[in-house]
N, C-alpha and C. Protein backbone atom coordinates (compact mmCIF):
# COMPACT_ATOMS: atom_id res chain seq x y z
N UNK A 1 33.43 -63.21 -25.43
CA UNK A 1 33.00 -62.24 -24.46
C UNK A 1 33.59 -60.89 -24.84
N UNK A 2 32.83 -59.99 -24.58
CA UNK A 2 33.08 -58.88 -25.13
C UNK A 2 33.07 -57.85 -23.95
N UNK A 3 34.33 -57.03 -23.77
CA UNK A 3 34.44 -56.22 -23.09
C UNK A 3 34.34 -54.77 -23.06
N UNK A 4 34.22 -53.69 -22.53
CA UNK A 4 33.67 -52.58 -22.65
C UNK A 4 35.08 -51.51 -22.48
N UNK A 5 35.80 -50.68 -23.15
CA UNK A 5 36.60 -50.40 -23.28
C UNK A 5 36.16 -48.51 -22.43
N UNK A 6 37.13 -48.00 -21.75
CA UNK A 6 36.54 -46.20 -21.78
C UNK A 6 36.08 -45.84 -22.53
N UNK A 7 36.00 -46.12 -23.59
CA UNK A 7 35.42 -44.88 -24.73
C UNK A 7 33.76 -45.03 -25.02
N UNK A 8 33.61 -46.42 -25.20
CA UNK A 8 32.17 -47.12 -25.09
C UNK A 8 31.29 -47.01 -23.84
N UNK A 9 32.09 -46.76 -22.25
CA UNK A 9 31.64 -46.47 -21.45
C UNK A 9 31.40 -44.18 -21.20
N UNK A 10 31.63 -43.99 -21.80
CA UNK A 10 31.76 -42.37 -21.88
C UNK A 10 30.53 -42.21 -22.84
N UNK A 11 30.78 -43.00 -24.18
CA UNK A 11 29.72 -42.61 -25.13
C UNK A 11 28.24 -43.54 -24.38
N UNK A 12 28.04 -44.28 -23.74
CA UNK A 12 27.12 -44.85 -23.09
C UNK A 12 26.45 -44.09 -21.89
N UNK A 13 27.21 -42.54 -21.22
CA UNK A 13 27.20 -42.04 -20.07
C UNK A 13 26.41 -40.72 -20.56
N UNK A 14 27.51 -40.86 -22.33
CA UNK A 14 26.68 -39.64 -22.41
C UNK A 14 25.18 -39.77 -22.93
N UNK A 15 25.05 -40.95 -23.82
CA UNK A 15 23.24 -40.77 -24.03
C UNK A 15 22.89 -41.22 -23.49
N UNK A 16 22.61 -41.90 -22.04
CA UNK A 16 22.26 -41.57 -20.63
C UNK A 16 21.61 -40.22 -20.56
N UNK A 17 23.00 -39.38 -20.51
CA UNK A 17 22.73 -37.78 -20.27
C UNK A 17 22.01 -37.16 -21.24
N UNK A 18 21.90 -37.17 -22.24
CA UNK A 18 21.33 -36.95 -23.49
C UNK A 18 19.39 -37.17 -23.43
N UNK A 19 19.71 -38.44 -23.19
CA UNK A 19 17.68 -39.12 -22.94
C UNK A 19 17.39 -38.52 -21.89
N UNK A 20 18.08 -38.59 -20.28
CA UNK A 20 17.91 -37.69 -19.68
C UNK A 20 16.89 -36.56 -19.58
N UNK A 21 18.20 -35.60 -20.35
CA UNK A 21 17.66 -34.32 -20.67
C UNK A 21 16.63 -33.80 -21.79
N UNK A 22 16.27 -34.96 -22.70
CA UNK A 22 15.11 -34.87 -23.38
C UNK A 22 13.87 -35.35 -22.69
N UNK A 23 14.15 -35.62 -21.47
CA UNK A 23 13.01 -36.45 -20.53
C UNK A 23 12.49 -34.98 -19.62
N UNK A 24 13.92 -34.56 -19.44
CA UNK A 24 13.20 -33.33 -18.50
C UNK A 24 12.98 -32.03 -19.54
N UNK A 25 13.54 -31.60 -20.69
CA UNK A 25 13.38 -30.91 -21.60
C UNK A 25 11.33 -30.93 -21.95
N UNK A 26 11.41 -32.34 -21.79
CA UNK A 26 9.75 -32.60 -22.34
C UNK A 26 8.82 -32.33 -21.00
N UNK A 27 9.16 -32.99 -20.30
CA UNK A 27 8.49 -32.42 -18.58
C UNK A 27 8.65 -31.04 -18.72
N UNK A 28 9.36 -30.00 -18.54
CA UNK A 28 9.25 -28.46 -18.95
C UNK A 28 8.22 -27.96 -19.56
N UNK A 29 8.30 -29.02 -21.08
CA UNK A 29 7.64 -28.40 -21.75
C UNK A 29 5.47 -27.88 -21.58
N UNK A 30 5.91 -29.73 -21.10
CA UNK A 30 4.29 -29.66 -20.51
C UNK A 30 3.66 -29.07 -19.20
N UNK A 31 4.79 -28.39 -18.35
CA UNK A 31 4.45 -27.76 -16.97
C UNK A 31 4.17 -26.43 -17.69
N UNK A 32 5.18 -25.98 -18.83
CA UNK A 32 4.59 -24.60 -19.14
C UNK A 32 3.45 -24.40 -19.56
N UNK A 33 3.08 -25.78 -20.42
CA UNK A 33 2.03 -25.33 -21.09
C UNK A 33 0.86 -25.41 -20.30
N UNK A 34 0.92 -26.42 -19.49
CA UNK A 34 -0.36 -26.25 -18.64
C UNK A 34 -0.55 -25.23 -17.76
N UNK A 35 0.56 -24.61 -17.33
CA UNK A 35 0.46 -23.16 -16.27
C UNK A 35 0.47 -21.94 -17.33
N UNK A 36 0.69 -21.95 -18.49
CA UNK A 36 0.44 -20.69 -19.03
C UNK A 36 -0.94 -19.60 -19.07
N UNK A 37 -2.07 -20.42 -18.30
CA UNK A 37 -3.38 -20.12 -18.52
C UNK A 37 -3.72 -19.45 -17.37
N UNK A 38 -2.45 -20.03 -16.02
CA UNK A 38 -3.08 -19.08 -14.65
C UNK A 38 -3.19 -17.92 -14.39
N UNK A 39 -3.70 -17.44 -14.10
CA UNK A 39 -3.83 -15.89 -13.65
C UNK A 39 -3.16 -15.48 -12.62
N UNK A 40 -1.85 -14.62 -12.97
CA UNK A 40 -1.36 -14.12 -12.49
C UNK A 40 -1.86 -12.74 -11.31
N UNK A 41 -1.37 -11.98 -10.01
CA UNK A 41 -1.67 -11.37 -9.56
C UNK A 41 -1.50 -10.04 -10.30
N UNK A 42 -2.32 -9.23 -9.55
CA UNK A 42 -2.41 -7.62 -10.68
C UNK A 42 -2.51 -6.63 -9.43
N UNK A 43 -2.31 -5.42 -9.77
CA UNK A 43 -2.44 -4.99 -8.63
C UNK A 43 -2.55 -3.00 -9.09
N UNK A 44 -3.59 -2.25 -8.28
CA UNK A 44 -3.50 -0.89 -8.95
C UNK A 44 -3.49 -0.37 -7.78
N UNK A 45 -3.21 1.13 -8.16
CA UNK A 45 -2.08 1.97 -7.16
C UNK A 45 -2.85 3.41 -7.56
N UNK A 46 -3.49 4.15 -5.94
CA UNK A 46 -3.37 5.89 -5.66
C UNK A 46 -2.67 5.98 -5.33
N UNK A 47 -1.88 7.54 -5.41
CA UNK A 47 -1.04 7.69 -4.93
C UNK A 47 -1.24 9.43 -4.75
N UNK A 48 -1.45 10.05 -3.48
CA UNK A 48 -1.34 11.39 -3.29
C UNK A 48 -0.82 11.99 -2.67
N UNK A 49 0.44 12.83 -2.91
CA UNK A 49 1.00 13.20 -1.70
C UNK A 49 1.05 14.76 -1.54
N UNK A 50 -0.16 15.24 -1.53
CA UNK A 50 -0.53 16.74 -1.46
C UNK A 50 0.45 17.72 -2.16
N UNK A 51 0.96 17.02 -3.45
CA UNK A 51 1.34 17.76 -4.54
C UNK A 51 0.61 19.15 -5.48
N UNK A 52 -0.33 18.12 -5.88
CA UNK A 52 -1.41 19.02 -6.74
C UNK A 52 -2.66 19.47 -6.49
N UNK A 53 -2.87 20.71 -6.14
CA UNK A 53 -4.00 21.22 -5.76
C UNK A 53 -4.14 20.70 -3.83
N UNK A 54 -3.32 20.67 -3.32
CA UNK A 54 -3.87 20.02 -1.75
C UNK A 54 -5.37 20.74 -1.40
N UNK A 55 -5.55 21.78 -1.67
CA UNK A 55 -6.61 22.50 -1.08
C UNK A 55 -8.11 22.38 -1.98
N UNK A 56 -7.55 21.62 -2.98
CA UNK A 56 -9.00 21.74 -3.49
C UNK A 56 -8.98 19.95 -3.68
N UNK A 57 -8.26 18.77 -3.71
CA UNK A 57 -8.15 17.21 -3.97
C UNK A 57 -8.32 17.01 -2.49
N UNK A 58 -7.63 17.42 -1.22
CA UNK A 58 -8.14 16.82 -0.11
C UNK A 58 -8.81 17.53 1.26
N UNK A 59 -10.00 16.62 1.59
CA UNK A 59 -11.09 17.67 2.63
C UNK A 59 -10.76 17.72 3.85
N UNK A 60 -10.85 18.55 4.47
CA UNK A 60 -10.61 18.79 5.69
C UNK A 60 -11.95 18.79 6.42
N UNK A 61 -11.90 18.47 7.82
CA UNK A 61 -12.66 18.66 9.27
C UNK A 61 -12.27 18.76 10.36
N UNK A 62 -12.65 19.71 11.25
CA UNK A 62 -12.10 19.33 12.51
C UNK A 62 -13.36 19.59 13.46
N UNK A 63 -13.16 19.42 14.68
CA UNK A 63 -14.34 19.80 15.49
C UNK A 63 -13.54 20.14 16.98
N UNK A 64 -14.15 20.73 18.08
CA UNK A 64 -13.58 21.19 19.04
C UNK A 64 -12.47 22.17 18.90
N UNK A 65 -11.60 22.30 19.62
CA UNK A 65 -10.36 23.29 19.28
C UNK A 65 -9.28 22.78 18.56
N UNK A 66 -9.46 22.60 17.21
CA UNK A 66 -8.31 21.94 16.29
C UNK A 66 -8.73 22.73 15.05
N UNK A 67 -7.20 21.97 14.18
CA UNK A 67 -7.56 22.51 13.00
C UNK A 67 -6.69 21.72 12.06
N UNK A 68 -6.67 22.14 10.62
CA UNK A 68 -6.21 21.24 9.48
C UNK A 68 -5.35 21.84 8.83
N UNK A 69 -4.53 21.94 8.26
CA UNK A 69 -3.92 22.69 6.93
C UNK A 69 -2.88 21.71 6.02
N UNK A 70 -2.35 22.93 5.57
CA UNK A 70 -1.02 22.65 4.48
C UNK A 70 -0.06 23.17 4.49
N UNK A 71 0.96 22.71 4.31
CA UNK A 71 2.58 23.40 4.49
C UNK A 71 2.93 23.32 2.99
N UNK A 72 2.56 24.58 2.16
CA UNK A 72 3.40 24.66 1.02
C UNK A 72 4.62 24.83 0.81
N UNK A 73 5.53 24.33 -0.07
CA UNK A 73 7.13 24.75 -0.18
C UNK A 73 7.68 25.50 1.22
N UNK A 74 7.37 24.73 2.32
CA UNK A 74 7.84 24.99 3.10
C UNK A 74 9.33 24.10 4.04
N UNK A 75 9.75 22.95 3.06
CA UNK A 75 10.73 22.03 3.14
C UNK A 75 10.24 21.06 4.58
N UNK A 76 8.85 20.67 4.48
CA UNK A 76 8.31 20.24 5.44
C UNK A 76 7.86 19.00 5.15
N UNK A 77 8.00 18.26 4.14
CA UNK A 77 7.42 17.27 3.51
C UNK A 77 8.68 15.81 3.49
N UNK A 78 7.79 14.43 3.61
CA UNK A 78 8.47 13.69 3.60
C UNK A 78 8.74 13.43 1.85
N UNK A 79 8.64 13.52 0.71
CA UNK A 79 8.79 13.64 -0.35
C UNK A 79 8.18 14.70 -1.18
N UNK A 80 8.37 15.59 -2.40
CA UNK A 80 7.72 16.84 -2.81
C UNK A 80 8.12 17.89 -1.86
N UNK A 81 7.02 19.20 -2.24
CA UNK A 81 7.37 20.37 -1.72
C UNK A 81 6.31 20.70 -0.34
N UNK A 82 5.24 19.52 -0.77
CA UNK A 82 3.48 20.22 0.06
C UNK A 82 3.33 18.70 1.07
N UNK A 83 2.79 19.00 2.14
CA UNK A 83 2.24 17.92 2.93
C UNK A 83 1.09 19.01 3.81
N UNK A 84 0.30 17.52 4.41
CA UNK A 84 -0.78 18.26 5.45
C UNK A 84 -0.44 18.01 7.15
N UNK A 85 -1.11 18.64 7.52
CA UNK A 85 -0.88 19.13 9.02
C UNK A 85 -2.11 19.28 10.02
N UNK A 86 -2.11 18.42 10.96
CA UNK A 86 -3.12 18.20 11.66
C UNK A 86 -3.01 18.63 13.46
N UNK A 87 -3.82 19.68 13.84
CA UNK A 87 -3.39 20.11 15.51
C UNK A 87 -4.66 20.07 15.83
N UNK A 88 -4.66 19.45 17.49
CA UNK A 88 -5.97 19.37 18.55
C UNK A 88 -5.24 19.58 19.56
N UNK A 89 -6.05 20.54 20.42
CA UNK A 89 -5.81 20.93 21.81
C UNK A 89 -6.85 19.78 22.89
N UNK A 90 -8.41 20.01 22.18
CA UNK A 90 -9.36 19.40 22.92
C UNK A 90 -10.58 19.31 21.42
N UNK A 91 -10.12 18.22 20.82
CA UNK A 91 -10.98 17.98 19.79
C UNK A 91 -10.47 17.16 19.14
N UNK A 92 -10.67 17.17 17.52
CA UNK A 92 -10.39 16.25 16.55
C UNK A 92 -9.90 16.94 15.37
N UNK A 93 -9.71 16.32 14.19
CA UNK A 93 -9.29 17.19 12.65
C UNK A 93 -8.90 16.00 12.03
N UNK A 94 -8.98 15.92 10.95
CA UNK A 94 -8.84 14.97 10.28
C UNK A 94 -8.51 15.81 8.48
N UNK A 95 -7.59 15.06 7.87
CA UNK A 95 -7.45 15.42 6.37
C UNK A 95 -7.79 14.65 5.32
N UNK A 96 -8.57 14.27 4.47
CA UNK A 96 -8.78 12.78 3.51
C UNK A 96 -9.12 12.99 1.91
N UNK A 97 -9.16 12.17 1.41
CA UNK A 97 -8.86 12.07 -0.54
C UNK A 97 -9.61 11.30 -0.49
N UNK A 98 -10.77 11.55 -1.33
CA UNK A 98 -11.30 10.34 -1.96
C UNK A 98 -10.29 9.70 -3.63
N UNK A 99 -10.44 8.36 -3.06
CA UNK A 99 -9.27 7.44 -4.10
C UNK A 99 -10.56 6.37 -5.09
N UNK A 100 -10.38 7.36 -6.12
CA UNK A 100 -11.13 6.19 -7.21
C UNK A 100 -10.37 4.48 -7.06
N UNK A 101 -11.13 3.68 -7.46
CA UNK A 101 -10.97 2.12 -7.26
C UNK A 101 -11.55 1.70 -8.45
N UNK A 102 -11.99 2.46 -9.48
CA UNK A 102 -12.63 2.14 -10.46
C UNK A 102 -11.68 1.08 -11.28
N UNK A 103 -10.46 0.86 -11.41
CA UNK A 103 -9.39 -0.12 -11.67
C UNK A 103 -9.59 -1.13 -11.21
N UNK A 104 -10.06 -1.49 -10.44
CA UNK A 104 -10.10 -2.83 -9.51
C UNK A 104 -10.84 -3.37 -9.38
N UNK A 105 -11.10 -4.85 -9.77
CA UNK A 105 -12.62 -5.63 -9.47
C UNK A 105 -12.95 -5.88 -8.43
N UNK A 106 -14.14 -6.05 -8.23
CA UNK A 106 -15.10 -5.57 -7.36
C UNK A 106 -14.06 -6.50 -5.87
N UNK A 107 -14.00 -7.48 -6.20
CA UNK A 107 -13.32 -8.72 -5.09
C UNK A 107 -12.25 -8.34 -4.64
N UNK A 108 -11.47 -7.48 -4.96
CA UNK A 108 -10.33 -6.85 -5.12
C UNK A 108 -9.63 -7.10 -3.15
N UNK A 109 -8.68 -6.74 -2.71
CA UNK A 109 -8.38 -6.80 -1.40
C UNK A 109 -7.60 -5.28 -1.66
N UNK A 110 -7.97 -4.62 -0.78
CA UNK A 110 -6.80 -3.46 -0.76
C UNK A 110 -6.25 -2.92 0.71
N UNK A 111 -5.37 -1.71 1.19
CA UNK A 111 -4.19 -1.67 1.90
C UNK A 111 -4.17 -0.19 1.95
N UNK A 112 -4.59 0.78 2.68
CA UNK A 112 -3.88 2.25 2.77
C UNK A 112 -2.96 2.54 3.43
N UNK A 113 -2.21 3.60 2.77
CA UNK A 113 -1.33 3.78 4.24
C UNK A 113 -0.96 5.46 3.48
N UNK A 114 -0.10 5.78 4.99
CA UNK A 114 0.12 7.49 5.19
C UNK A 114 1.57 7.56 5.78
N UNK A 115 2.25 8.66 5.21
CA UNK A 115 3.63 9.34 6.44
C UNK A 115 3.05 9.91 7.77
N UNK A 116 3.33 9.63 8.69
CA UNK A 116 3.09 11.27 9.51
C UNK A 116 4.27 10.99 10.51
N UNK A 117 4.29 12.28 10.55
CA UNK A 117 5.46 13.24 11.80
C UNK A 117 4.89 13.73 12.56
N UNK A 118 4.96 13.32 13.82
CA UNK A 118 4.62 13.91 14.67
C UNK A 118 5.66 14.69 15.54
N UNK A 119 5.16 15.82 16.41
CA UNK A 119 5.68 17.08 17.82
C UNK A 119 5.97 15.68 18.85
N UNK A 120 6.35 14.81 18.97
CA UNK A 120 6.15 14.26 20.39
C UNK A 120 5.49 13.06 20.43
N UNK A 121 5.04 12.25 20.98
CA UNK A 121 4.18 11.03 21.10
C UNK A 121 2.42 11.20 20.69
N UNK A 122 1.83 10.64 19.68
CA UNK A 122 0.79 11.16 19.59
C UNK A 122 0.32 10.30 18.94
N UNK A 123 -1.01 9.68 19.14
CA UNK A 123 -1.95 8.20 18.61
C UNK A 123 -2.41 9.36 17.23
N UNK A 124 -2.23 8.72 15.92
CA UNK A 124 -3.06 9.27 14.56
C UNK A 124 -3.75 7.69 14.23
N UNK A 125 -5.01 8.07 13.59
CA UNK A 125 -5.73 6.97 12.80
C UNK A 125 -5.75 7.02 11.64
N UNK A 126 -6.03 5.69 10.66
CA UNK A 126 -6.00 6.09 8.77
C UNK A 126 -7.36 4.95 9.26
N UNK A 127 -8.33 5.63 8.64
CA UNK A 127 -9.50 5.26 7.98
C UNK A 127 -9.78 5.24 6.91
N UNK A 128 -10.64 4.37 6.08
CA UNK A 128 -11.27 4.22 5.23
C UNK A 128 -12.21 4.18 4.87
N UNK A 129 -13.34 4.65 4.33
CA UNK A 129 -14.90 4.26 4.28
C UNK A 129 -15.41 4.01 2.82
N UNK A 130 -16.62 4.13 2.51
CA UNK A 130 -16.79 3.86 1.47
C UNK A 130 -17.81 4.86 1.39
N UNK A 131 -18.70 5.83 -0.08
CA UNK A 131 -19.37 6.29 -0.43
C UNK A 131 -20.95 6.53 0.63
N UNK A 132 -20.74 5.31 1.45
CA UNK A 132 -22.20 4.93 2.18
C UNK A 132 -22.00 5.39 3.42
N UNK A 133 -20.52 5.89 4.07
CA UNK A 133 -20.61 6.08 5.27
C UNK A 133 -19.87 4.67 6.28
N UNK A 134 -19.67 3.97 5.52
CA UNK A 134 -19.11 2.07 6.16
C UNK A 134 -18.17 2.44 6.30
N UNK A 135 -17.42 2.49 7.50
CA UNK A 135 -15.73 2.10 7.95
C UNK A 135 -15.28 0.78 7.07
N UNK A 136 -14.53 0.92 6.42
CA UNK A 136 -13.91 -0.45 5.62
C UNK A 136 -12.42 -1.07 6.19
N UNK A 137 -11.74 -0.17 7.17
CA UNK A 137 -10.52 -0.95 7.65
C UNK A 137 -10.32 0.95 9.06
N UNK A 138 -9.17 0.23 9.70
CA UNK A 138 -8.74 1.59 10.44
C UNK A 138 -7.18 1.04 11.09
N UNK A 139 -7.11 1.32 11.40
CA UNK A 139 -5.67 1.58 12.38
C UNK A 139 -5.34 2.94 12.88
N UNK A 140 -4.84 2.49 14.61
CA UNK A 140 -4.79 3.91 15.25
C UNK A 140 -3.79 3.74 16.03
N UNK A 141 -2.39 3.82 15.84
CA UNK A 141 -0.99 3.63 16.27
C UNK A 141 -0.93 4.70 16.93
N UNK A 142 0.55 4.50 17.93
CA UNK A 142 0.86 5.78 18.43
C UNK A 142 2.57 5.67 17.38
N UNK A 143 2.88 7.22 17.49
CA UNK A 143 4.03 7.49 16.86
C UNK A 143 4.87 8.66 17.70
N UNK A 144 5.68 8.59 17.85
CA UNK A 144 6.80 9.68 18.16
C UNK A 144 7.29 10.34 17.34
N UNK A 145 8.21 11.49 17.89
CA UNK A 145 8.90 11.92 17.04
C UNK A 145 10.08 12.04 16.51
N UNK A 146 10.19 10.72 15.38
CA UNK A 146 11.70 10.17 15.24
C UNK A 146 11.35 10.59 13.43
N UNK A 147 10.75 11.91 13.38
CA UNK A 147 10.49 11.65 11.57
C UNK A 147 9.24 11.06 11.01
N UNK A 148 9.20 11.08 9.58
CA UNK A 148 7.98 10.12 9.04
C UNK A 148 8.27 9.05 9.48
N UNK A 149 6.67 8.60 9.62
CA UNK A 149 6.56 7.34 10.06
C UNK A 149 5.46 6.68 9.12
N UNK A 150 5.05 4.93 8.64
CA UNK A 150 4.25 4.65 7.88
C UNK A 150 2.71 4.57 8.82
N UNK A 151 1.65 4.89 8.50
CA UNK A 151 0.73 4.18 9.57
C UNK A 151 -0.03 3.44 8.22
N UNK A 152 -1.05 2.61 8.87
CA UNK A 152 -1.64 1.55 7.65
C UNK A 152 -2.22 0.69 8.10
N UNK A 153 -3.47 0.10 6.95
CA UNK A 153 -4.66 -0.09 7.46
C UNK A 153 -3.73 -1.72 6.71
N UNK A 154 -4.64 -2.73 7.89
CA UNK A 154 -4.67 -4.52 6.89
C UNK A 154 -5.19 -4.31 5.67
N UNK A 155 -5.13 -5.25 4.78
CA UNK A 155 -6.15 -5.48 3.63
C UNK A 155 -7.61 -5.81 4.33
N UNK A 156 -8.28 -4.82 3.36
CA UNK A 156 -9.60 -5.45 3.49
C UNK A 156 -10.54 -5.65 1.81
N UNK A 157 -12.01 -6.30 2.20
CA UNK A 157 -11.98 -6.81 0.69
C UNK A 157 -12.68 -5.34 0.33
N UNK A 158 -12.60 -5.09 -0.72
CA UNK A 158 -13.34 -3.43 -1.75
C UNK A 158 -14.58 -4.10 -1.83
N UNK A 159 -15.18 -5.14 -2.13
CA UNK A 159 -16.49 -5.39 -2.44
C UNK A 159 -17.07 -4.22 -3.09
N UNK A 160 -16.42 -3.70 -4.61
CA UNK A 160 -16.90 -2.88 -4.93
C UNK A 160 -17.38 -1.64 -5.24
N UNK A 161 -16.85 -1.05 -3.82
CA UNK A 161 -16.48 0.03 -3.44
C UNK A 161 -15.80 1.28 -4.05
N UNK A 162 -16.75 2.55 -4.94
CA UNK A 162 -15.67 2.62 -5.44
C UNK A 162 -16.10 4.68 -5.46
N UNK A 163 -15.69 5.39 -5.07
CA UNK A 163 -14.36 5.62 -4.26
C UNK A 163 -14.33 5.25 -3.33
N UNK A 164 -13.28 5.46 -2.64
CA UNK A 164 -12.91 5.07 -1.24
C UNK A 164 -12.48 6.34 -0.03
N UNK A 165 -12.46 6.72 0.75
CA UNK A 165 -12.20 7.70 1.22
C UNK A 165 -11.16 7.56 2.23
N UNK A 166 -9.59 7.94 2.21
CA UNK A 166 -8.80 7.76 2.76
C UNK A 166 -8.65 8.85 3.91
N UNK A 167 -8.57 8.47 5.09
CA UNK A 167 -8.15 10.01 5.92
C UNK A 167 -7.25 9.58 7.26
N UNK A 168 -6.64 10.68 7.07
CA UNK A 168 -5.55 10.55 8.84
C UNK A 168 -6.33 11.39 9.58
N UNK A 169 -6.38 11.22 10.94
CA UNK A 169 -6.87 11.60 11.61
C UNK A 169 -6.38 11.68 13.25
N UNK A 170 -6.47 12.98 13.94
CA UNK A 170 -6.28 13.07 15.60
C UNK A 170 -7.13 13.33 16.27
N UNK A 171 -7.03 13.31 17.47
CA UNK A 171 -8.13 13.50 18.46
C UNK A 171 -7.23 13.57 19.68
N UNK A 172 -7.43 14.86 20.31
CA UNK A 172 -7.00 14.85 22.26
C UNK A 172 -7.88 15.80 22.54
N UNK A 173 -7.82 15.56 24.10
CA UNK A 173 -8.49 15.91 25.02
C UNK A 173 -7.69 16.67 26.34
N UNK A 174 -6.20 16.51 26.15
CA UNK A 174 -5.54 17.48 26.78
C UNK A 174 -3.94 17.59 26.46
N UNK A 175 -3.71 18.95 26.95
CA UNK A 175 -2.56 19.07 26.22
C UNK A 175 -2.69 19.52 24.59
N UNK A 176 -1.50 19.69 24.00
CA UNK A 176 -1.54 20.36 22.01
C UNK A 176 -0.57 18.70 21.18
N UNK A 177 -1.78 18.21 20.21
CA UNK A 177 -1.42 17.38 19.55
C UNK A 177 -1.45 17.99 18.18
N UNK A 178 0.22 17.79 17.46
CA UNK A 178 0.30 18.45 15.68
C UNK A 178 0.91 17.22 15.12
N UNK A 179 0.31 16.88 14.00
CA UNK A 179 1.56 15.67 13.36
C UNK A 179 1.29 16.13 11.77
N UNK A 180 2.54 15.82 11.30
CA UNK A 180 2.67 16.47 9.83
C UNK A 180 2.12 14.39 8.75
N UNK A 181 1.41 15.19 7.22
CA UNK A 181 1.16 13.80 6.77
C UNK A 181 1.90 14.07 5.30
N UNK A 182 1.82 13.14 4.89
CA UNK A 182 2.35 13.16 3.67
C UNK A 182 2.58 11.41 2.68
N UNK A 183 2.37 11.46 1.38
CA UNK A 183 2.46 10.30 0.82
C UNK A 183 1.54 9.53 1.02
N UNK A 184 0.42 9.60 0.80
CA UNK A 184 -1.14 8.73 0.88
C UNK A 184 -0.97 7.57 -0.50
N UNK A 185 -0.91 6.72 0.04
CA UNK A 185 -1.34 5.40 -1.06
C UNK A 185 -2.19 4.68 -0.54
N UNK A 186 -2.81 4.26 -1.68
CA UNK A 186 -3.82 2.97 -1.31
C UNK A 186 -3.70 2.14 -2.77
N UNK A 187 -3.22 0.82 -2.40
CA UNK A 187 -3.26 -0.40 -3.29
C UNK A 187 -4.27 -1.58 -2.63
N UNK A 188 -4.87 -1.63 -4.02
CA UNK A 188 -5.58 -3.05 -4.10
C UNK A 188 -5.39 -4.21 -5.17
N UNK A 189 -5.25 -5.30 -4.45
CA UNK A 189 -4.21 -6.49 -5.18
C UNK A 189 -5.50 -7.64 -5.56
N UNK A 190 -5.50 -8.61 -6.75
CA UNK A 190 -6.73 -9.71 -6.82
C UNK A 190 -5.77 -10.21 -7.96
């Protein structure tokens, strides 16, 4: 009868450990190879924050007693030197960029969003449309005035869509509504 001494039990523990790890070494190998083919997420990015050219890259409207502008190098901006500026007494105004999407396939899901500062408590909207006139997402928060704030639309799908037309927007009917914007992005992810 033959007995098993420590040393025979150590060298027995270790190629144990050894086969082991050539067992899961080889499992590795074949999880990579079969996932190396998935398609990873991708994702492209506007980005405007009334840096360059504000007056001629984004359009203005207003209607009733309001109006639109720009605060150049006026240390008024949540990042850069320039942001836009939106006031209604008894009307509307709105500021917006059209954002090429030409990056993005057609299926694409995308996401806008805006800074704004507002004087006081005041509902702003970020819309989106498309070339045709189609609302493609909105959101219409209220914000105070604690500083920039983000406002932002859900994902919705681009189906294609391509530019897109991003805009903040106010509207009152009594009383003086001003909120400052700044930092326009829109990402779409597939």
């Amino acid at each position: 009868m033959r007995t098993e001494g420590p040393t025979s039990i150590v060298f027995a523990t270790v190629a144990r450990g050894v086969r082991a790890c050539a067992v899961v070494s080889a499992l590795t190998a074949v999880i990579l190879a079969t996932t190396s083919g998935v398609a990873h997420a991708s994702m492209s990015q506007v980005q405007d924050g009334f840096e360059v050219n504000p007056t001629g890259a984004w359009v203005r409207a207003t209607g009733g007693q309001a109006s639109a502008g720009f605060d150049i190098n006026q240390r008024t901006a949540r990042t850069g030197a320039n942001n836009g500026w939106l006031f209604a007494t008894n009307g509307w105004a709105f500021e917006g960029f059209w954002a090429p999407t030409n990056a993005a396939p057609r299926y694409a899901q995308c996401a806008a969003q805006i800074f704004v500062q507002s004087a006081g408590s005041a509902q702003v909207g970020i819309e989106v449309w498309d070339g045709y006139a189609h609302l493609l997402s909105s959101n219409y928060p209220f914000v105070n005035g604690n500083g920039y704030q983000p406002v932002w639309t859900s994902r919705w799908p681009l189906n294609g869509a391509n530019p897109v037309f991003v805009k903040v927007i106010i509207g009152n009917t009594s009383g003086a509504k001003f909120v400052r914007a700044d930092d326009m992005t829109l990402q779409c992810y597939w």
